[in-house]
Each structure stands twice: as C-alpha cells, then as structure tokens.
N, C-alpha and C. Protein backbone atom coordinates (compact mmCIF):
# COMPACT_ATOMS: atom_id res chain seq x y z
N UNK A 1 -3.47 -36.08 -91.48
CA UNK A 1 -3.33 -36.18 -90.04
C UNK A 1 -3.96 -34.94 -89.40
N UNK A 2 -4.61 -35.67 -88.22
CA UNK A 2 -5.76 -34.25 -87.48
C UNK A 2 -4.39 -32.86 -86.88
N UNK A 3 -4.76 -31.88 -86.55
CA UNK A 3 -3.06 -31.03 -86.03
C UNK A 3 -3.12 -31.61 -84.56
N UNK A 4 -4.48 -31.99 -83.89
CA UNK A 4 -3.48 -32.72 -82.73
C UNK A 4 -3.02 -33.48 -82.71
N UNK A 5 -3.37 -34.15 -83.62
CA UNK A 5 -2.25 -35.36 -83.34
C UNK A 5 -0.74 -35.20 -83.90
N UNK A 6 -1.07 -34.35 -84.90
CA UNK A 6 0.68 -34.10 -85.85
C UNK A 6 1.32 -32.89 -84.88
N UNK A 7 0.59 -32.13 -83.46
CA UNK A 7 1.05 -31.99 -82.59
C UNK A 7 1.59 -32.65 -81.39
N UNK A 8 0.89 -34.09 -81.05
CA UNK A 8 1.47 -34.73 -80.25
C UNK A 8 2.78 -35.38 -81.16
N UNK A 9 2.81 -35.69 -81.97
CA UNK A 9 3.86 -36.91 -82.97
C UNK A 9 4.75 -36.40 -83.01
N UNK A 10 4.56 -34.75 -82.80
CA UNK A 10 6.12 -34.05 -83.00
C UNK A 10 6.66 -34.17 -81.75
N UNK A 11 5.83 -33.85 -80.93
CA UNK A 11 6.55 -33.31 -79.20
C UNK A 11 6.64 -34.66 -79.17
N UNK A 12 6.17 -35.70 -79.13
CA UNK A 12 7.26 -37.15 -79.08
C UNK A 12 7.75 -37.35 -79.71
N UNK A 13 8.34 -37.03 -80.79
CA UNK A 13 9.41 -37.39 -81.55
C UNK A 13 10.12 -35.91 -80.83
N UNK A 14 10.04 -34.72 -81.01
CA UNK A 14 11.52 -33.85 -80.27
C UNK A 14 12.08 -34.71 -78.63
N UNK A 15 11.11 -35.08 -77.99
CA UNK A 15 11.56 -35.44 -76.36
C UNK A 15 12.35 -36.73 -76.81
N UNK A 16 11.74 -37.92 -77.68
CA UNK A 16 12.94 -39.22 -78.07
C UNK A 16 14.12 -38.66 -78.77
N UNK A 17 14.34 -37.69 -79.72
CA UNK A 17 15.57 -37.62 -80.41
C UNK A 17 16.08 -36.57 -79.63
N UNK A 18 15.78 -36.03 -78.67
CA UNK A 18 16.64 -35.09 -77.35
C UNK A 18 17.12 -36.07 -76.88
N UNK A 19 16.36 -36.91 -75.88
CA UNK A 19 16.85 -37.66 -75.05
C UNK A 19 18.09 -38.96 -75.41
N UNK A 20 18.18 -39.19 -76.67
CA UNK A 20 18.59 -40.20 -77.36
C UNK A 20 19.94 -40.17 -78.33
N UNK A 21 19.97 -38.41 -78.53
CA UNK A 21 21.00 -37.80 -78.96
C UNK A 21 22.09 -37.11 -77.75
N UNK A 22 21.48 -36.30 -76.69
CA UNK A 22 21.70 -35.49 -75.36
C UNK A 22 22.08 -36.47 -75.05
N UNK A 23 23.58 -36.84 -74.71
CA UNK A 23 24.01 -37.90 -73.07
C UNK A 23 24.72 -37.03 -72.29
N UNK A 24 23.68 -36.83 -71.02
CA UNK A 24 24.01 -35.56 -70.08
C UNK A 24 25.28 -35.60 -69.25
N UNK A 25 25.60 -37.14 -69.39
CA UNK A 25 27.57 -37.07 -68.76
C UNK A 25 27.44 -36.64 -67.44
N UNK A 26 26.58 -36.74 -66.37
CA UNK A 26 26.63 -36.25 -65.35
C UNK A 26 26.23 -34.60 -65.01
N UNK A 27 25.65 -33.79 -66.63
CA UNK A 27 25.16 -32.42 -66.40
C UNK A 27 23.67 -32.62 -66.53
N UNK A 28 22.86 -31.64 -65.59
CA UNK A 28 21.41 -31.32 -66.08
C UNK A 28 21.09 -31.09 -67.38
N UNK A 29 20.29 -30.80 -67.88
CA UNK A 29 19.53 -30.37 -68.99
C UNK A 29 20.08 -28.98 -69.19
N UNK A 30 19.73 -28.21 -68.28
CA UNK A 30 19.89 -26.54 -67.99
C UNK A 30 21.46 -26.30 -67.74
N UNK A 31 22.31 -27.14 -67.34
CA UNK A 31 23.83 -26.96 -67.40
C UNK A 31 24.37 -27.26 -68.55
N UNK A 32 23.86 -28.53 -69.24
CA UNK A 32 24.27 -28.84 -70.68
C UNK A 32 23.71 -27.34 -71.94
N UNK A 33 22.42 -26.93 -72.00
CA UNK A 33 22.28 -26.14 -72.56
C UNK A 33 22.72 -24.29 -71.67
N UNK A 34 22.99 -24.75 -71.29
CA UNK A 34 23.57 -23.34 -70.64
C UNK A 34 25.35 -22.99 -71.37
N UNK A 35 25.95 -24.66 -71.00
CA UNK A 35 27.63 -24.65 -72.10
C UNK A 35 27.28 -24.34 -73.41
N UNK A 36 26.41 -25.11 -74.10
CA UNK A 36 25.64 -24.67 -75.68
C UNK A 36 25.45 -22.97 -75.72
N UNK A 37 24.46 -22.99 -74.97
CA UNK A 37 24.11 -21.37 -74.91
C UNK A 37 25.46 -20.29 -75.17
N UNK A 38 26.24 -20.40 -74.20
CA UNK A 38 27.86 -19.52 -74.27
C UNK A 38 28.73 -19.72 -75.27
N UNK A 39 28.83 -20.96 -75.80
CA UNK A 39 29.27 -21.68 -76.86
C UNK A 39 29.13 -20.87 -78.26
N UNK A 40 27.25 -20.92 -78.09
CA UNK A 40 27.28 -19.96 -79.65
C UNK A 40 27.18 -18.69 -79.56
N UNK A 41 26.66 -18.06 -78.11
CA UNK A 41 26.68 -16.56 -77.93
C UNK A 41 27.82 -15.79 -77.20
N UNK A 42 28.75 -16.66 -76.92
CA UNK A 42 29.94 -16.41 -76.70
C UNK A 42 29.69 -15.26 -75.08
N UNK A 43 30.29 -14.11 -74.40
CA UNK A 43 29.83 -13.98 -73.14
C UNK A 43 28.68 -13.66 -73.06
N UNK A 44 27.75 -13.79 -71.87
CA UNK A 44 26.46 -13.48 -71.67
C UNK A 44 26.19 -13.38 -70.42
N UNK A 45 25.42 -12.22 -70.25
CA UNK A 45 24.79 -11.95 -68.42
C UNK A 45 24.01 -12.50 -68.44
N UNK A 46 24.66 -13.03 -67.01
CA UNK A 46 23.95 -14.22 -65.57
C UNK A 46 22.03 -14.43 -65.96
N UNK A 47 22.01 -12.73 -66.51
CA UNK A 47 20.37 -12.36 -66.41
C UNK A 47 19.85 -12.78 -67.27
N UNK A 48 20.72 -12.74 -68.05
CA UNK A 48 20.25 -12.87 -69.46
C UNK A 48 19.85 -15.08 -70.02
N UNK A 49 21.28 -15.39 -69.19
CA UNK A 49 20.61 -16.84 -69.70
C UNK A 49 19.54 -17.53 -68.46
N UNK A 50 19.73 -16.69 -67.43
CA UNK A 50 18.25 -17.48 -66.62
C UNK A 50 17.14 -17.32 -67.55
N UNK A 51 17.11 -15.73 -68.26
CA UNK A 51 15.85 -15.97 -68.48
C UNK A 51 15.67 -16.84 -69.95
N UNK A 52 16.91 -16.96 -70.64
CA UNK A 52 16.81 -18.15 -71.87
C UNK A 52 16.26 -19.46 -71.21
N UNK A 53 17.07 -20.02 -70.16
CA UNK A 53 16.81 -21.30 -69.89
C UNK A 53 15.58 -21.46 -68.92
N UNK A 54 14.85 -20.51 -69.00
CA UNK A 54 13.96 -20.53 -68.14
C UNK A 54 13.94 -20.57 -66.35
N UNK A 55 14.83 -20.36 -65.85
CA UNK A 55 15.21 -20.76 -64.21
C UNK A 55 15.40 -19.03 -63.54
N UNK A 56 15.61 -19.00 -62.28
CA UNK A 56 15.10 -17.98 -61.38
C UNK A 56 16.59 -17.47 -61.76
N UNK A 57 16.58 -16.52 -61.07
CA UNK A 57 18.57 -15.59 -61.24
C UNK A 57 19.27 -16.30 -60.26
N UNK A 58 18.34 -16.59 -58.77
CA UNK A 58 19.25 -17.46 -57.79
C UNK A 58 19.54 -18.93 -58.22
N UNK A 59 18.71 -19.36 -59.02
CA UNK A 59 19.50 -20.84 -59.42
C UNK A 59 20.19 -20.94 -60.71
N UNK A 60 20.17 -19.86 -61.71
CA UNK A 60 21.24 -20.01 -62.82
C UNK A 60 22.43 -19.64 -62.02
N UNK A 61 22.37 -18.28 -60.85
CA UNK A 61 23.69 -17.84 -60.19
C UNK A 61 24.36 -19.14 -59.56
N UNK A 62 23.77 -20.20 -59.00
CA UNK A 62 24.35 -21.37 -58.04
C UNK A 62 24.90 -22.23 -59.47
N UNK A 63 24.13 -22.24 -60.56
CA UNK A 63 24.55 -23.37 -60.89
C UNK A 63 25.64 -22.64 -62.33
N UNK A 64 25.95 -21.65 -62.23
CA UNK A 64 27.11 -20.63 -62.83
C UNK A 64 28.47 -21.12 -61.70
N UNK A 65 28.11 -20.71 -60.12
CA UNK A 65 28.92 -21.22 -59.64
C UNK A 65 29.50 -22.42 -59.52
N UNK A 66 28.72 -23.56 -59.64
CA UNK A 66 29.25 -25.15 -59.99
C UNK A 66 30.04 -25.13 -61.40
N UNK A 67 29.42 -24.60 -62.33
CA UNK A 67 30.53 -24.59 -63.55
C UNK A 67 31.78 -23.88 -63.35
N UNK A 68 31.60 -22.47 -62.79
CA UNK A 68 33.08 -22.14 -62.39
C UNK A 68 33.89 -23.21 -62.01
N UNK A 69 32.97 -23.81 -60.48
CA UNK A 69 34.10 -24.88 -59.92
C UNK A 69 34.54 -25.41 -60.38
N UNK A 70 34.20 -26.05 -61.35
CA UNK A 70 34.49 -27.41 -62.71
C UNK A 70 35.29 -26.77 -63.37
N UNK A 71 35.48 -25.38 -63.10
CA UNK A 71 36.03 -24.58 -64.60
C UNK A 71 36.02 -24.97 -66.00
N UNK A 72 34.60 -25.35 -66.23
CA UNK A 72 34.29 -24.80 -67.29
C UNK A 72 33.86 -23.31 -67.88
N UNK A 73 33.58 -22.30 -66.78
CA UNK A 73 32.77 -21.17 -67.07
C UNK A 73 33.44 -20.22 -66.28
N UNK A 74 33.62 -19.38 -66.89
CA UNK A 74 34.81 -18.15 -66.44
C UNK A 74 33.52 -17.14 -65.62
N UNK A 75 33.75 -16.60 -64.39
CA UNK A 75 32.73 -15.30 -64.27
C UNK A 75 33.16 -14.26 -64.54
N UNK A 76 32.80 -13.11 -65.22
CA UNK A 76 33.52 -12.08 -64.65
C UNK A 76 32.37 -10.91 -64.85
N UNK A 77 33.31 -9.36 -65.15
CA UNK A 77 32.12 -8.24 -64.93
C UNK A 77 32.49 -7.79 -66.48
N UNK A 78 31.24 -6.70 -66.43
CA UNK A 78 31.50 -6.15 -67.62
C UNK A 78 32.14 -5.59 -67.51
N UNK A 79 32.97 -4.64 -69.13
CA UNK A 79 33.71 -3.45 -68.67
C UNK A 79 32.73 -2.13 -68.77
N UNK A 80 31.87 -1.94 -68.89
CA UNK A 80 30.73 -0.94 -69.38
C UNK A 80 29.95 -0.82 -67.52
N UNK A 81 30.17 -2.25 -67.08
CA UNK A 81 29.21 -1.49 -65.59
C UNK A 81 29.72 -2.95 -64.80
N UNK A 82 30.29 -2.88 -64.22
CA UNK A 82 30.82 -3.30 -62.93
C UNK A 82 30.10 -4.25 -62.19
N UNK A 83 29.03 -3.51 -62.27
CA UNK A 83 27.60 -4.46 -61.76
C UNK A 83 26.80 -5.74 -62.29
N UNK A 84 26.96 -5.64 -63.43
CA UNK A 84 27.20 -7.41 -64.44
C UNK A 84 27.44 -8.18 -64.27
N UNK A 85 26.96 -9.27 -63.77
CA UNK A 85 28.06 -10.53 -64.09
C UNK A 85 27.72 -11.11 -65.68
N UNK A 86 28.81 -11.74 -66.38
CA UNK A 86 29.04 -11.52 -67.43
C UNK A 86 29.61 -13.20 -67.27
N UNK A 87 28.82 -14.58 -67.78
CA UNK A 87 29.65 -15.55 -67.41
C UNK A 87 30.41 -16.33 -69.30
N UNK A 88 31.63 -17.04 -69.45
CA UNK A 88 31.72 -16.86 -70.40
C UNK A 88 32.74 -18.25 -70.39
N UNK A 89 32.90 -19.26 -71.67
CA UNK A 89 33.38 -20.30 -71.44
C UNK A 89 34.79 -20.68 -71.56
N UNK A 90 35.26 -21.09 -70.37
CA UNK A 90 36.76 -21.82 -70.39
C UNK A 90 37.39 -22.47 -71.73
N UNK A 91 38.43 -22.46 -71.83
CA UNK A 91 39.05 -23.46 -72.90
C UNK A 91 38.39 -24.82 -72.79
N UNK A 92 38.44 -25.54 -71.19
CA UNK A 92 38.08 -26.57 -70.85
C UNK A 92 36.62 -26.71 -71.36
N UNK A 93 35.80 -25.58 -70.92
CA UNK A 93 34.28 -25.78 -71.25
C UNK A 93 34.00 -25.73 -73.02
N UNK A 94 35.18 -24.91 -73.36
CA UNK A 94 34.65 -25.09 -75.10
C UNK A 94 35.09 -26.54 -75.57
N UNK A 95 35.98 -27.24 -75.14
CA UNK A 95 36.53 -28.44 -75.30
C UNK A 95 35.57 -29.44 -75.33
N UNK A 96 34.81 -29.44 -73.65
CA UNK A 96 33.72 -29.69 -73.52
C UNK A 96 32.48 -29.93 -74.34
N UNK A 97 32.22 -28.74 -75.03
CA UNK A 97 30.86 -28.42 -75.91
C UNK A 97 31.19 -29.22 -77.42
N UNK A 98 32.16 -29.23 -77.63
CA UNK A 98 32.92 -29.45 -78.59
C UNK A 98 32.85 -31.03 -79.01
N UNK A 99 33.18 -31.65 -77.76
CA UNK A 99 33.34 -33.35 -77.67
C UNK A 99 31.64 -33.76 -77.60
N UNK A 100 31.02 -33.08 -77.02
CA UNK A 100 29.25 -33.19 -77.14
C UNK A 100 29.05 -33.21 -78.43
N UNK A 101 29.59 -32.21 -78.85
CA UNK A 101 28.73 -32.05 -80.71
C UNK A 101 29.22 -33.19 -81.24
N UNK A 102 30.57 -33.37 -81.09
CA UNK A 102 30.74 -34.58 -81.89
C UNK A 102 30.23 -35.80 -81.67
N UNK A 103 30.10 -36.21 -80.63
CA UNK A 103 29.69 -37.50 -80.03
C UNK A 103 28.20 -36.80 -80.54
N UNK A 104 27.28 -36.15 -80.53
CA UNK A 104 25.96 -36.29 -80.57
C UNK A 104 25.64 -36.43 -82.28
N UNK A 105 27.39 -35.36 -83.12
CA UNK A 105 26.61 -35.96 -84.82
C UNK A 105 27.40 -37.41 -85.04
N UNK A 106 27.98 -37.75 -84.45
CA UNK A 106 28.40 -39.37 -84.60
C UNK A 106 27.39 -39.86 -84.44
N UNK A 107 26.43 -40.06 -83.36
CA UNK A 107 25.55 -41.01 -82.87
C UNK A 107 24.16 -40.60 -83.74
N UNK A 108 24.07 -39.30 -84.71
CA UNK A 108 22.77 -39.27 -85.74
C UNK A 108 23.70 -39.53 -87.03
N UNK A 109 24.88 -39.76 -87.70
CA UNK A 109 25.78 -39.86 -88.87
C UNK A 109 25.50 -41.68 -88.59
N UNK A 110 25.59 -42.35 -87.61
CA UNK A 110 25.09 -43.60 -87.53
C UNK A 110 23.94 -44.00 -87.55
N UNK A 111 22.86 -43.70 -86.94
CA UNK A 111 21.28 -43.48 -86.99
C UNK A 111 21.15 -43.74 -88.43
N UNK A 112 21.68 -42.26 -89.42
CA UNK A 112 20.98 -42.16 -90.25
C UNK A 112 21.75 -42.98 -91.22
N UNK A 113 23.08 -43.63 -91.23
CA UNK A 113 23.41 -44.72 -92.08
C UNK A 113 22.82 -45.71 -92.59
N UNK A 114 21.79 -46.08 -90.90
CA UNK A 114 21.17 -47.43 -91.04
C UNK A 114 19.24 -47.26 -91.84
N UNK A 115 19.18 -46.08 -92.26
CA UNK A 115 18.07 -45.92 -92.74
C UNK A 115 18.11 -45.76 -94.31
N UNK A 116 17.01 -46.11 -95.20
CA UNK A 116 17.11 -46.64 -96.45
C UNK A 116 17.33 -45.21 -96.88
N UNK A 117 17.63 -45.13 -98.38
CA UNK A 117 17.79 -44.42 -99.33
C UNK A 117 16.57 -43.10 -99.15
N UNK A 118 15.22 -43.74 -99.15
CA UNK A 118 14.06 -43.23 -98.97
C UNK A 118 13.80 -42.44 -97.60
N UNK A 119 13.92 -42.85 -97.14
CA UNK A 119 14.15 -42.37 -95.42
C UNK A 119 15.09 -40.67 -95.23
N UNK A 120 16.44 -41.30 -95.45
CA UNK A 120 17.04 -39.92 -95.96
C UNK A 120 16.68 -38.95 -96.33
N UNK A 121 16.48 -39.39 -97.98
CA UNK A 121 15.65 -38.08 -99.20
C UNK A 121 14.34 -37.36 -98.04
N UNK A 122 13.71 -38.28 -97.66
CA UNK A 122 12.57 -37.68 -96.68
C UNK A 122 13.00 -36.88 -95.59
N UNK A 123 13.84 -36.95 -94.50
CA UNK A 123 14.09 -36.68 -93.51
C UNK A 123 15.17 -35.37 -94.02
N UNK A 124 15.84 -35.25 -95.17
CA UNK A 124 16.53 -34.34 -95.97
C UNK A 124 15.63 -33.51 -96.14
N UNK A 125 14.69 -33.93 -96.93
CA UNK A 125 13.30 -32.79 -97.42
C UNK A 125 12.82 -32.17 -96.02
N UNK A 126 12.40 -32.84 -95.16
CA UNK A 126 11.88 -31.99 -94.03
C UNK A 126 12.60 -31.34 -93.39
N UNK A 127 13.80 -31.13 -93.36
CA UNK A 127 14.48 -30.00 -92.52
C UNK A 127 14.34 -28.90 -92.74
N UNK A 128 13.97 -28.31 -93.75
CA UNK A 128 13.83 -26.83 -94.12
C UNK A 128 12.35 -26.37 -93.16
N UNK A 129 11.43 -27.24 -93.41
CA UNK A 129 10.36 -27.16 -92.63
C UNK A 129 10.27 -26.83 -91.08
N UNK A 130 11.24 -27.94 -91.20
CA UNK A 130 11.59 -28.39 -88.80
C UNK A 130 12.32 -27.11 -88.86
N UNK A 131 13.16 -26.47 -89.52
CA UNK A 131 14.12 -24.96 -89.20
C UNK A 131 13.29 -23.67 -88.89
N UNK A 132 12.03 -23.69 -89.77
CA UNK A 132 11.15 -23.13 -89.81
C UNK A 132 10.01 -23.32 -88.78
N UNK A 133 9.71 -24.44 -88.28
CA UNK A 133 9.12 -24.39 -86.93
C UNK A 133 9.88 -24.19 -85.73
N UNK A 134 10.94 -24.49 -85.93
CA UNK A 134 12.18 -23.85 -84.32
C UNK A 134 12.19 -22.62 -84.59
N UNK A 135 12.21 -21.69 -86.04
CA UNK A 135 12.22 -20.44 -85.73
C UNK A 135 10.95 -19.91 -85.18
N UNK A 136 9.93 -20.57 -85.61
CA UNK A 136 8.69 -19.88 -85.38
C UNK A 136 8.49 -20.29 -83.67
N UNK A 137 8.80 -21.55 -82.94
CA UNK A 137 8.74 -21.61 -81.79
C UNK A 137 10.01 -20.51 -81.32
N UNK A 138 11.23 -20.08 -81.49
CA UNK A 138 11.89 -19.30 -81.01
C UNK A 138 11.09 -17.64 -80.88
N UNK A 139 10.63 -17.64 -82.30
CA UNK A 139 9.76 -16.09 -82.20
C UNK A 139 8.70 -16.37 -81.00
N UNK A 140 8.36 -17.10 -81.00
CA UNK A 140 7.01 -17.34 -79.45
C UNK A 140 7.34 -17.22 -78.29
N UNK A 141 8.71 -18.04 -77.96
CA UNK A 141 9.03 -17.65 -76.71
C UNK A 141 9.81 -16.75 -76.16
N UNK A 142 10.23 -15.70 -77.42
CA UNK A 142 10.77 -14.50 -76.78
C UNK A 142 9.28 -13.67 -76.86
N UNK A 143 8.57 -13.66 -77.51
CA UNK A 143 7.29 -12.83 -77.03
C UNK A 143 6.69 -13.02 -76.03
N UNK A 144 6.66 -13.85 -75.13
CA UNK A 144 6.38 -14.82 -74.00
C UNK A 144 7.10 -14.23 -72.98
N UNK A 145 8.67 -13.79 -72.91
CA UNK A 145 9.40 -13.44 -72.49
C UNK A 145 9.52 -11.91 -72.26
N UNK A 146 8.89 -11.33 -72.97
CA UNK A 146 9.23 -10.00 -73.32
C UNK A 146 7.87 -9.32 -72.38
C-alpha cells in the first residue's frame, strides 16, 4: 500500500471508530475529552488543558464553567500561587468518566465478539504498532506546542 493511502485508511478508520465508540450524551468532543483529560491527570490548570485540547483560555474558561454548573468539575486555586485556576473532577464527574469507559469497552468487547478468530489474532497483533503511532503522534504535537 502507497503511504498515502495507508495515510488516508488510517485517519478514516481513527474518525469511524471515534465516532462509533464516543457517544457524546449531550457533551462536545472538547468537554468529553476534557472529563478524560482530569480523569487520568487528575488536577490540572485551566492553561494547561486549553492548550491540550487545543481551544483559546476564554473558551476552555466558559466551558470549565458549564462543567462546574453540572458539577462535574470542581474549580479551585493552587496552593503554591493563588493565581491558578486549577480545575479538577467531582465524584459525580469521575462517575461520569467511568460509565463512558464502560459503555465504550462494552460496545468494542461486542464489536470484537462478532469478528472471526483471524480478525482478532490480527487486530491483537497490531496494537503494539497503533500504541506506537499515538506515541509518536503525541511526541509531534507537543513539539508543535512547545
């Protein structure tokens, strides 16, 4: 296979098994991975996940404030500088993140039931690979960032 094309085959296959696994329940993209985000990095400044999720400081700050409202997302300051905001997840919001993961490995633990023996072993074998291209796309876009 030519690499553009085993470049396009991937980016349509990541956007179908996002979209198909991800049921946004009434959150954006950037609110759903923003609960993820706190989830595994546990607290994090305001500054810090605009610039993960890619969005300005005034619209991660608005949409920090909608999760407060929901209380899923606690705000608060640091203790080191006052001047921080520091946002970090509710019981409710880990509950939250929690019922996602499951519902999203239920709905690939079914997927991959219905695929043959062969399919598996294959899709088994390539993960070490796909781990290895998310790291290598992760190393890119913090250099990007930086």
């Amino acid at each position: 296979m030519q690499p553009d094309g085993l470049v396009s085959d991937v980016e349509d296959l990541v956007l179908r098994l996002s979209s198909l696994t991800t049921r946004r329940e009434g959150f954006s993209r950037t609110a759903a991975a923003t609960l993820t985000r706190l989830a595994n990095s546990g607290p994090t400044r305001l500054t810090e996940l605009a610039v993960a999720e890619e969005v300005s400081q005034p619209s991660m700050s608005g949409l920090a404030a909608r999760l407060v409202d929901q209380g899923l997302v606690h705000r608060g300051s640091d203790p080191q500088d006052a001047r921080v905001v520091l946002l970090s997840l509710t019981p409710a919001g880990k509950d939250l993140v929690a019922q996602r993961r499951e519902a999203r490995a239920q709905r690939l633990a079914e997927a991959l039931s219905g695929l043959t023996e062969d399919d598996v072993a294959r899709i088994t074998a390539a993960v070490p690979a796909l781990n290895r291209l998310a790291d290598a796309l992760r190393r890119s876009a913090k250099e990007v960032t930086r």
